[in-house]
N, C-alpha and C. Protein backbone atom coordinates (compact mmCIF):
# COMPACT_ATOMS: atom_id res chain seq x y z
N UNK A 1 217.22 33.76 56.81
CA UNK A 1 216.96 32.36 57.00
C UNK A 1 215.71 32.22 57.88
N UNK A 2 214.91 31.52 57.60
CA UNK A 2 213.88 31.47 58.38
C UNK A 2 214.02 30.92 59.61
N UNK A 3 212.95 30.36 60.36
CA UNK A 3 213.11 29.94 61.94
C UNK A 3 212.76 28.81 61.87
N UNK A 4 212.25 27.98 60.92
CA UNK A 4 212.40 26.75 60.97
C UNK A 4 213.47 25.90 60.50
N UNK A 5 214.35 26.63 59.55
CA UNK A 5 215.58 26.00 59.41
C UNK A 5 216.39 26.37 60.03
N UNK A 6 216.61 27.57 60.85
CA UNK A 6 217.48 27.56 61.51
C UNK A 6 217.40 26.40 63.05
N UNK A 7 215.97 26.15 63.29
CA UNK A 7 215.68 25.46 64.67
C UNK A 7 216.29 24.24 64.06
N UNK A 8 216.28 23.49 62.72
CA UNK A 8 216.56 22.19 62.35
C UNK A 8 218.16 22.31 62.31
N UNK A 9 219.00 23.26 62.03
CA UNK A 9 220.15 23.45 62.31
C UNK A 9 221.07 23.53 63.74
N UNK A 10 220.05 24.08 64.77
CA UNK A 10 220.35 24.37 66.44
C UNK A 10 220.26 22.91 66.69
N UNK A 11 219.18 22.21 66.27
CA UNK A 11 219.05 20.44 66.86
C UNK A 11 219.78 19.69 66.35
N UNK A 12 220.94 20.35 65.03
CA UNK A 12 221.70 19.17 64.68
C UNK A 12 222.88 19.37 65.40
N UNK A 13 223.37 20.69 65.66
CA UNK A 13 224.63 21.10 66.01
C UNK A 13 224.45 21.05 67.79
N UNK A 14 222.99 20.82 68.42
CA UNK A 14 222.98 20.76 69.54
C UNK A 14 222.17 19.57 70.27
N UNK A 15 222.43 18.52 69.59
CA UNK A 15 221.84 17.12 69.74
C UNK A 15 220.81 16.76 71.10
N UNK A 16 221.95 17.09 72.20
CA UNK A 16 221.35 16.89 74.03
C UNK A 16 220.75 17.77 74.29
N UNK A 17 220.19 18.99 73.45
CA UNK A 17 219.56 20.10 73.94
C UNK A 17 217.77 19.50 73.05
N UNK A 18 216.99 20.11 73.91
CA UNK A 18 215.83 20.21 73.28
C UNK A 18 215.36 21.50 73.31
N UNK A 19 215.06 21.84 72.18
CA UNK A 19 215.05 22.98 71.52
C UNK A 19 213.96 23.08 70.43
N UNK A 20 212.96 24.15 70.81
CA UNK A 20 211.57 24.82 70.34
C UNK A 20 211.58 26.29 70.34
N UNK A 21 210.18 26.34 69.29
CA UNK A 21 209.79 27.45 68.93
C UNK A 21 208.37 27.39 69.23
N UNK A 22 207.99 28.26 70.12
CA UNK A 22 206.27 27.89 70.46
C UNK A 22 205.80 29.26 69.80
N UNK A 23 204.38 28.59 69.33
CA UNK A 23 203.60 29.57 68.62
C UNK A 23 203.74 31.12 69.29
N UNK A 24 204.02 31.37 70.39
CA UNK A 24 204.17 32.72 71.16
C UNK A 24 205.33 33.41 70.62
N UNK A 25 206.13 32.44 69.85
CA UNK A 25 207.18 33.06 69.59
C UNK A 25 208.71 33.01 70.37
N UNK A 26 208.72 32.33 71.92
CA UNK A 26 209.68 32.19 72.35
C UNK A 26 210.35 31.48 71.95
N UNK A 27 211.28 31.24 72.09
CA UNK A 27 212.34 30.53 71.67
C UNK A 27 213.17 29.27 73.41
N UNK A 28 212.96 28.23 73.49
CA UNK A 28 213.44 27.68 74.26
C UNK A 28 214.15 26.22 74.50
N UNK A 29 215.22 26.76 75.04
CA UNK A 29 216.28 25.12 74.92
C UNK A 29 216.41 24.34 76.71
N UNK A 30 216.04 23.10 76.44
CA UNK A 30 216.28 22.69 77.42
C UNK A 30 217.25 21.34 77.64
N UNK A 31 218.15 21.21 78.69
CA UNK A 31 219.39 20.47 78.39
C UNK A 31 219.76 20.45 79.77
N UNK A 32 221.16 20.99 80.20
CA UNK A 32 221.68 21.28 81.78
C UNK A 32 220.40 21.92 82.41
N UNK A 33 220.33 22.85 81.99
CA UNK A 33 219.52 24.00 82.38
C UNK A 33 218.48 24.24 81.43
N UNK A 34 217.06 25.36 81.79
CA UNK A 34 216.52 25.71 81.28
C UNK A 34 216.71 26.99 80.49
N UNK A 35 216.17 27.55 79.07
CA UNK A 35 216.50 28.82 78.59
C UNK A 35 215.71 29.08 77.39
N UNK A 36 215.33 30.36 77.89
CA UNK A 36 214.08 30.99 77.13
C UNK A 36 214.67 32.37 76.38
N UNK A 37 214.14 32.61 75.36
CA UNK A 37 214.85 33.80 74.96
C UNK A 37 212.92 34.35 74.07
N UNK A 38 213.29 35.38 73.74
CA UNK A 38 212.52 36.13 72.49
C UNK A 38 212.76 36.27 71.41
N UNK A 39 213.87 35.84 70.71
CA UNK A 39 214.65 36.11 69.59
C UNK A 39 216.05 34.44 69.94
N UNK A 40 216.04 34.11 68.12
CA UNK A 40 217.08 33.08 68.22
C UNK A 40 218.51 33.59 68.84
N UNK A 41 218.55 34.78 69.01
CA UNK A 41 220.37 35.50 68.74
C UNK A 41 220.03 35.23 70.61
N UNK A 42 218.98 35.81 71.03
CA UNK A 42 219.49 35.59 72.93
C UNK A 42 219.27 33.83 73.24
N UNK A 43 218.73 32.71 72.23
CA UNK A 43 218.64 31.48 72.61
C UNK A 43 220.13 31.11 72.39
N UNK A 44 220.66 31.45 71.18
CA UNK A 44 222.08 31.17 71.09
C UNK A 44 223.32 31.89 71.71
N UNK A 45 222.45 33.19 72.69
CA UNK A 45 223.67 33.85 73.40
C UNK A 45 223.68 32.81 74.80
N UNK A 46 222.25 32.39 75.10
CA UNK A 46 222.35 31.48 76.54
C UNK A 46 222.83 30.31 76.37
N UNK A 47 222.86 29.60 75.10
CA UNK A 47 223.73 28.33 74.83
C UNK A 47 224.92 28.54 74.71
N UNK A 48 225.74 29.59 74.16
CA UNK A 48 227.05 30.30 74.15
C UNK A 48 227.50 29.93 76.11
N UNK A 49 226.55 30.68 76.81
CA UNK A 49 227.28 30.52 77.81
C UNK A 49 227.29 29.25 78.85
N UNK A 50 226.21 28.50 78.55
CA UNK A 50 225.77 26.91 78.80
C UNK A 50 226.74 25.96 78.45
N UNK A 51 226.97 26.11 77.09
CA UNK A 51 227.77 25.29 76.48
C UNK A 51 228.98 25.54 76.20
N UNK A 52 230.02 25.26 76.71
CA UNK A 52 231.49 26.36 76.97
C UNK A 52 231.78 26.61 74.91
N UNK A 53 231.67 25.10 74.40
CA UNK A 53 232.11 24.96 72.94
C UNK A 53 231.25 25.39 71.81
N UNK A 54 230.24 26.07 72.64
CA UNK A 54 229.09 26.54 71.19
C UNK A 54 229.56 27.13 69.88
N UNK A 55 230.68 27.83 70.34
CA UNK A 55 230.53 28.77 69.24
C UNK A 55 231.94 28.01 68.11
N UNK A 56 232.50 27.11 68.95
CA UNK A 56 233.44 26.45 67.95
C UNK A 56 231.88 25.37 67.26
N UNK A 57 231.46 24.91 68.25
CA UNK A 57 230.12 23.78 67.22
C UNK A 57 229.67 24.42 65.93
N UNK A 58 229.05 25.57 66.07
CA UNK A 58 228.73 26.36 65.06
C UNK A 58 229.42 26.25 63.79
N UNK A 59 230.51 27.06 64.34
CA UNK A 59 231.80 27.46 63.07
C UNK A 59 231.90 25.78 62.31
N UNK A 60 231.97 25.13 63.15
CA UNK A 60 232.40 23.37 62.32
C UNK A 60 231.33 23.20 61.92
N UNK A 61 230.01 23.51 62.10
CA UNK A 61 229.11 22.91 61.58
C UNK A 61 228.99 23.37 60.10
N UNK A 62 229.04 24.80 59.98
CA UNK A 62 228.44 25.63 58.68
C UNK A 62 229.96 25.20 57.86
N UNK A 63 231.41 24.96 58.22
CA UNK A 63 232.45 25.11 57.37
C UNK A 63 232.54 23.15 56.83
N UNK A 64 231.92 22.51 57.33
CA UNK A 64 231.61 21.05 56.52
C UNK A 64 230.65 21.18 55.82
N UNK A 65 229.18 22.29 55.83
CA UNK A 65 228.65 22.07 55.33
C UNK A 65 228.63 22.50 53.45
């Protein structure tokens, strides 16, 4: 899946977060806190622990879709 649909997928399932991809390649969400990763899997491991319900958001998101 590429990284632009997956970023359009992180902003639907994570509304209050603002969430980018800068030409450098980082990956960063900002919301409670700030969080930077190098890869989508450590942006969604720091929202995992940010967001107590991430990983149920997820699962509901992809099983309606």
């Amino acid at each position: 899946m590429s990284d632009g649909i997956l970023l359009l997928f992180l902003r639907e399932i994570f509304p209050e977060w603002s969430i980018t991809r800068g030409a450098d390649g980082v990956w960063r969400a900002s919301g409670r806190v700030w969080v930077w990763a190098s890869s989508v899997e450590g942006v969604l491991d720091a929202l995992a622990m940010a967001e107590p319900d991430a990983g149920a958001r997820v699962r509901s998101f992809f099983a309606d879709a």
